[in-house]
Protein backbone atom coordinates (compact mmCIF):
# COMPACT_ATOMS: atom_id res chain seq x y z
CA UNK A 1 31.60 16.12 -34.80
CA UNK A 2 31.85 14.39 -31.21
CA UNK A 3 29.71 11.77 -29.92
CA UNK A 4 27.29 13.45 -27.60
CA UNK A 5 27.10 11.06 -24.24
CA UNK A 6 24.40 9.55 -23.03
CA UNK A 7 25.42 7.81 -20.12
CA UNK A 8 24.40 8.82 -16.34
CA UNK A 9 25.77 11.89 -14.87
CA UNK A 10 28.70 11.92 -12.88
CA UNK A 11 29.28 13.98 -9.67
CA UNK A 12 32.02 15.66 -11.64
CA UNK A 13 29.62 16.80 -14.78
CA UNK A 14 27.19 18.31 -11.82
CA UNK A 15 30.29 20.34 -10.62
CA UNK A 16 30.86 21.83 -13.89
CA UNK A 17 27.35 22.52 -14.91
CA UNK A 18 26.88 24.29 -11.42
CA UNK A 19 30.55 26.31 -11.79
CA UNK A 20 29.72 27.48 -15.10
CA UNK A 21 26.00 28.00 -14.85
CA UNK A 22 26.49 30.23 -11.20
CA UNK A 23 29.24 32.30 -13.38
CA UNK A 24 26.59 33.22 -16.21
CA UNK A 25 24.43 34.42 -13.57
CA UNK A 26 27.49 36.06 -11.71
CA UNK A 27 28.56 38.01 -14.61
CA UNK A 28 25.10 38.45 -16.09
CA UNK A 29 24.90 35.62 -19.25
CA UNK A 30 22.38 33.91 -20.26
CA UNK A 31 21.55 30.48 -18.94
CA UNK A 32 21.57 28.86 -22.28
CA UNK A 33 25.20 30.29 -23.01
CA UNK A 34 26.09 28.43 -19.87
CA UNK A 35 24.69 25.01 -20.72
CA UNK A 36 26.57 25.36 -24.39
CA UNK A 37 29.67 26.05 -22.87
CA UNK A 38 29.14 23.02 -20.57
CA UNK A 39 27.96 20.86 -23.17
CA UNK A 40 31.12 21.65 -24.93
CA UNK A 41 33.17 20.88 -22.19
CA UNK A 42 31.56 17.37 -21.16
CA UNK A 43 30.24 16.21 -24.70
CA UNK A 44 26.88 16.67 -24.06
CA UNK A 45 23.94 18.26 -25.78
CA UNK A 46 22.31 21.76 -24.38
CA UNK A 47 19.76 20.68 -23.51
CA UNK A 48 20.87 17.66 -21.97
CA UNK A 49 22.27 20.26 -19.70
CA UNK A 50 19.36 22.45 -18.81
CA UNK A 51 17.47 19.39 -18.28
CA UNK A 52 19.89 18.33 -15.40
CA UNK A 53 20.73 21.64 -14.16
CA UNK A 54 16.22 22.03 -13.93
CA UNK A 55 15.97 19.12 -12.67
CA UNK A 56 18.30 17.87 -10.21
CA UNK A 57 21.28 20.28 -9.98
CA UNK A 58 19.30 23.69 -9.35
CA UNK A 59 18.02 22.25 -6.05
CA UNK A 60 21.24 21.97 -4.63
CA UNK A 61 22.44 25.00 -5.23
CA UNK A 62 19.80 27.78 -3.98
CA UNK A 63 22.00 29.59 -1.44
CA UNK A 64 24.59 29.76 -4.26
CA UNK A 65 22.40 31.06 -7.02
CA UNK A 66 21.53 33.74 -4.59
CA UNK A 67 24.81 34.81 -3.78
CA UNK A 68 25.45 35.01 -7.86
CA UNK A 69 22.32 37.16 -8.31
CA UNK A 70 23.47 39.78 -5.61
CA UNK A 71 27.00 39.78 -7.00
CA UNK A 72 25.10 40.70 -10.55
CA UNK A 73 23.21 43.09 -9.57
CA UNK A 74 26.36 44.48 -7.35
CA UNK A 75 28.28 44.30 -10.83
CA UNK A 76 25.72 46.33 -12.52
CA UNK A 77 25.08 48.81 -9.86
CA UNK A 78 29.11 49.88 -9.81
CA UNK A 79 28.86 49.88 -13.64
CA UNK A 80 26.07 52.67 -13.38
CA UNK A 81 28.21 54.32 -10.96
CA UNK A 82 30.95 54.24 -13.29
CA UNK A 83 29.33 55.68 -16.23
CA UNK A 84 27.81 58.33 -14.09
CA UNK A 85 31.76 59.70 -13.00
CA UNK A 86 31.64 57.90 -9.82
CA UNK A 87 34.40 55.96 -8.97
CA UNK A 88 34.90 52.25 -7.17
CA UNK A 89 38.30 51.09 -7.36
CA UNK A 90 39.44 48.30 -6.13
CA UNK A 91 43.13 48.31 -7.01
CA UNK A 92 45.85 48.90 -5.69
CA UNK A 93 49.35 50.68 -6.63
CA UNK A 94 52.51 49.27 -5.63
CA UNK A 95 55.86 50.65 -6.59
CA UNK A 96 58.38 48.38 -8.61
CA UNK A 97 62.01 49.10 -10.31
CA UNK A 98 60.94 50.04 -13.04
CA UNK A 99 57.64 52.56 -12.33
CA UNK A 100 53.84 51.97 -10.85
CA UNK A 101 51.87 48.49 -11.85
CA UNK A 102 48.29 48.32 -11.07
CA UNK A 103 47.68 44.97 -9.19
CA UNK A 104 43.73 44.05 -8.45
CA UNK A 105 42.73 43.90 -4.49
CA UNK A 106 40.84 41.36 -3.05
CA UNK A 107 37.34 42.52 -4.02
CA UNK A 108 33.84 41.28 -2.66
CA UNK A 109 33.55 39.11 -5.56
CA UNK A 110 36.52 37.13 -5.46
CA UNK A 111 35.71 36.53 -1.55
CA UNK A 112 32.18 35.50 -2.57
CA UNK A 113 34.05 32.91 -5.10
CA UNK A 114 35.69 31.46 -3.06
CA UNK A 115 32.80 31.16 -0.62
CA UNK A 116 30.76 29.70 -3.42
CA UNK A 117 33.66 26.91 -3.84
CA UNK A 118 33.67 25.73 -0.37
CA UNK A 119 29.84 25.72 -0.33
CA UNK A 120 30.27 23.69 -3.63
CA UNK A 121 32.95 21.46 -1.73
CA UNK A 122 30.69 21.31 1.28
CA UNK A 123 27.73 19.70 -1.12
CA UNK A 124 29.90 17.52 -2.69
CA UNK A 125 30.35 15.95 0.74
CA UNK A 126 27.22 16.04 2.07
CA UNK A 127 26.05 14.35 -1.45
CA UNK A 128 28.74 11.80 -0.62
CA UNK A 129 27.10 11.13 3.02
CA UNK A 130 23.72 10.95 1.73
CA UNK A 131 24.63 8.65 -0.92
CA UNK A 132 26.23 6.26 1.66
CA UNK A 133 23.05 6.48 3.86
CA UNK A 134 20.56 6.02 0.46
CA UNK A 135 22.82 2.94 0.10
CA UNK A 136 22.58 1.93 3.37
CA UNK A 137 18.74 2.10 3.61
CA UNK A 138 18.56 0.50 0.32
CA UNK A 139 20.35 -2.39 2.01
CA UNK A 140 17.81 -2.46 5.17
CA UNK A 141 14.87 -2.07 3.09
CA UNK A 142 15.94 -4.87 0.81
CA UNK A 143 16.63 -6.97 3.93
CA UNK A 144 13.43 -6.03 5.05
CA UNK A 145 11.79 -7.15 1.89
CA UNK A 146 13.64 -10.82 2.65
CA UNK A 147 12.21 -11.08 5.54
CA UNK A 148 8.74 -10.42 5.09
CA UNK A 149 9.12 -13.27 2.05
CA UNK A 150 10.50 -15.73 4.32
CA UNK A 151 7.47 -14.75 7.31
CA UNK A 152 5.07 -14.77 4.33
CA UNK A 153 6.23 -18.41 3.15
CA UNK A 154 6.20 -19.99 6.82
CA UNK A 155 2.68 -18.18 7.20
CA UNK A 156 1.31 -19.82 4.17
CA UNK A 157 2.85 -22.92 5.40
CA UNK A 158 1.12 -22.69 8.95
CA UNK A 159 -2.25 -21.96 7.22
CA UNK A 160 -1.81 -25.65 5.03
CA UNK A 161 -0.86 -27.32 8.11
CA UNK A 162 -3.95 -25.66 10.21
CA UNK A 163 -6.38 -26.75 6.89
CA UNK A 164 -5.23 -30.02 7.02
CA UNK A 165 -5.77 -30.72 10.44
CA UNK A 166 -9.08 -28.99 10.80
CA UNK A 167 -9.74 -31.34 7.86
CA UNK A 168 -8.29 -34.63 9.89
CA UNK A 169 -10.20 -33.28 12.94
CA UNK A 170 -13.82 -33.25 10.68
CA UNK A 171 -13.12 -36.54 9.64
CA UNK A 172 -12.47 -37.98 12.77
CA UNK A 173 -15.00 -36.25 14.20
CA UNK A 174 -17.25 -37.58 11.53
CA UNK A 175 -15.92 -41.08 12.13
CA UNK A 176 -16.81 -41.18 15.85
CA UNK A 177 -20.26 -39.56 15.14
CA UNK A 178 -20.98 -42.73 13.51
CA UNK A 179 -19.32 -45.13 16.09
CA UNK A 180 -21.33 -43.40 18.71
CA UNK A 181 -24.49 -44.27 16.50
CA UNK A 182 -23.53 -47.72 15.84
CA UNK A 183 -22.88 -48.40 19.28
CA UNK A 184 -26.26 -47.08 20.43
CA UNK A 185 -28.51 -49.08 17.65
CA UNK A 186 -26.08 -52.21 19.44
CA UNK A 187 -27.49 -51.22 22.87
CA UNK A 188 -31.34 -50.87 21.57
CA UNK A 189 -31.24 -54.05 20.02
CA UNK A 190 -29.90 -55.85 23.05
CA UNK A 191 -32.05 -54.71 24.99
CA UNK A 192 -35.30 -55.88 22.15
CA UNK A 193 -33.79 -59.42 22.29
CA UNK A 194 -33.77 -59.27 26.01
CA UNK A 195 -37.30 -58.31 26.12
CA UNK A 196 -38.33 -60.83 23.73
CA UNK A 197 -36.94 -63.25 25.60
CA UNK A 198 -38.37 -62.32 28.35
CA UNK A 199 -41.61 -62.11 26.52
CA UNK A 200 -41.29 -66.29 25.38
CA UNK A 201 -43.29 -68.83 27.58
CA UNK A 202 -41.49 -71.10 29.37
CA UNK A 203 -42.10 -75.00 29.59
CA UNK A 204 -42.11 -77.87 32.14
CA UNK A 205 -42.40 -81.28 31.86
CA UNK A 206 -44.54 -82.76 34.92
CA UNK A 207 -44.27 -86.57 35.70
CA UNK A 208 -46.85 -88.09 33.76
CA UNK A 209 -44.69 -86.74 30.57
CA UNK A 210 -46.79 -83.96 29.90
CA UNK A 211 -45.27 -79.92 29.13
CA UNK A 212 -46.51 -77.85 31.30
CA UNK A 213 -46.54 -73.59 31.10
CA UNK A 214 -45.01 -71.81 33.59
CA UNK A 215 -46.12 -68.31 34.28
């Protein structure tokens, strides 16, 4: 018994589930048969399969799934037609040495086929350019992210350097609040001591020796 995988799908295994999942439809399997066939192919489980096909590989292919559909129903609508005596040929007789050989036309369905394969190419491309653009805005957004650290940091950084000069500017503030005080309570007592000296009598000696007051 193989190892079933469990590793991420590849652009490849979405290829094959979406060939062999739009031929089930085409030629009117079941969806299941088509994810045990795949499984088969890529080593995976069936329902590993559906899962992706559900989930992810579906989407891409809408236009293509509708284009299978039609050429079902086409399919069973010429096989009524057949049973009933009615006849669709698409063949073609060409004369060789030896007698007639019946050679198959280019029918509806093989030109749908091969318009499903170059819508399948076209995805596969336009998957490539959106990948490169997905990588590309993963790269601006992660740049992004950088920068809005780096603003962030020097923001915080202003914010410390604003705190701690609001926090110089109260304490000088604070400082010259009390110089101011100091400075007046000088001034008021300067001007008491010149009032009390003022205020003092003043003295004279006369000639016979004697102090006398002067007013």
């Amino acid at each position: 018994m193989s190892a079933v995988r469990q590793d991420a799908w590849s652009e490849e295994d979405d290829l094959i589930l979406a060939e062999v999942t739009l031929r089930h439809i085409r030629e009117g399997g079941t969806q299941l048969a088509a994810f045990e066939e795949v499984g088969e192919r890529i080593g995976r489980t069936a329902a590993a399969c559906g899962f992706r096909w559900n989930s992810f590989v579906r989407k891409k292919y809408e236009a293509a799934i509708q284009i299978a559909k039609k050429q079902r129903q086409q399919r069973n609508q010429a096989k009524k037609h057949s049973s009933s005596g009615a006849t669709a040929s698409v063949a073609m007789l060409d004369v060789q040495e030896s007698g007639y050989v019946r050679q198959e036309g280019i029918s509806e369905e093989s030109i749908s086929i091969d318009a499903v394969i170059r819508f399948l190419r076209q995805w596969k491309t336009t998957y490539a350019d959106m990948s490169r653009q997905i990588r590309a805005l993963e790269k601006e957004l992660a740049e992004t992210r950088e920068a809005m650290i780096t603003l962030r940091r020097e923001n915080d950084k202003l914010n410390s350097e604003v705190h701690e000069v609001s926090t110089d500017y109260r304490v000088v503030n604070d400082d010259y609040k009390a110089l101011i005080q100091i400075m007046d309570r000088a001034r008021k007592l300067s001007l008491l001591q010149e009032e009390e000296d003022e205020a003092k009598s003043k003295f004279k000696m006369d000639a016979n020796g004697n102090l006398e007051r002067i007013e």
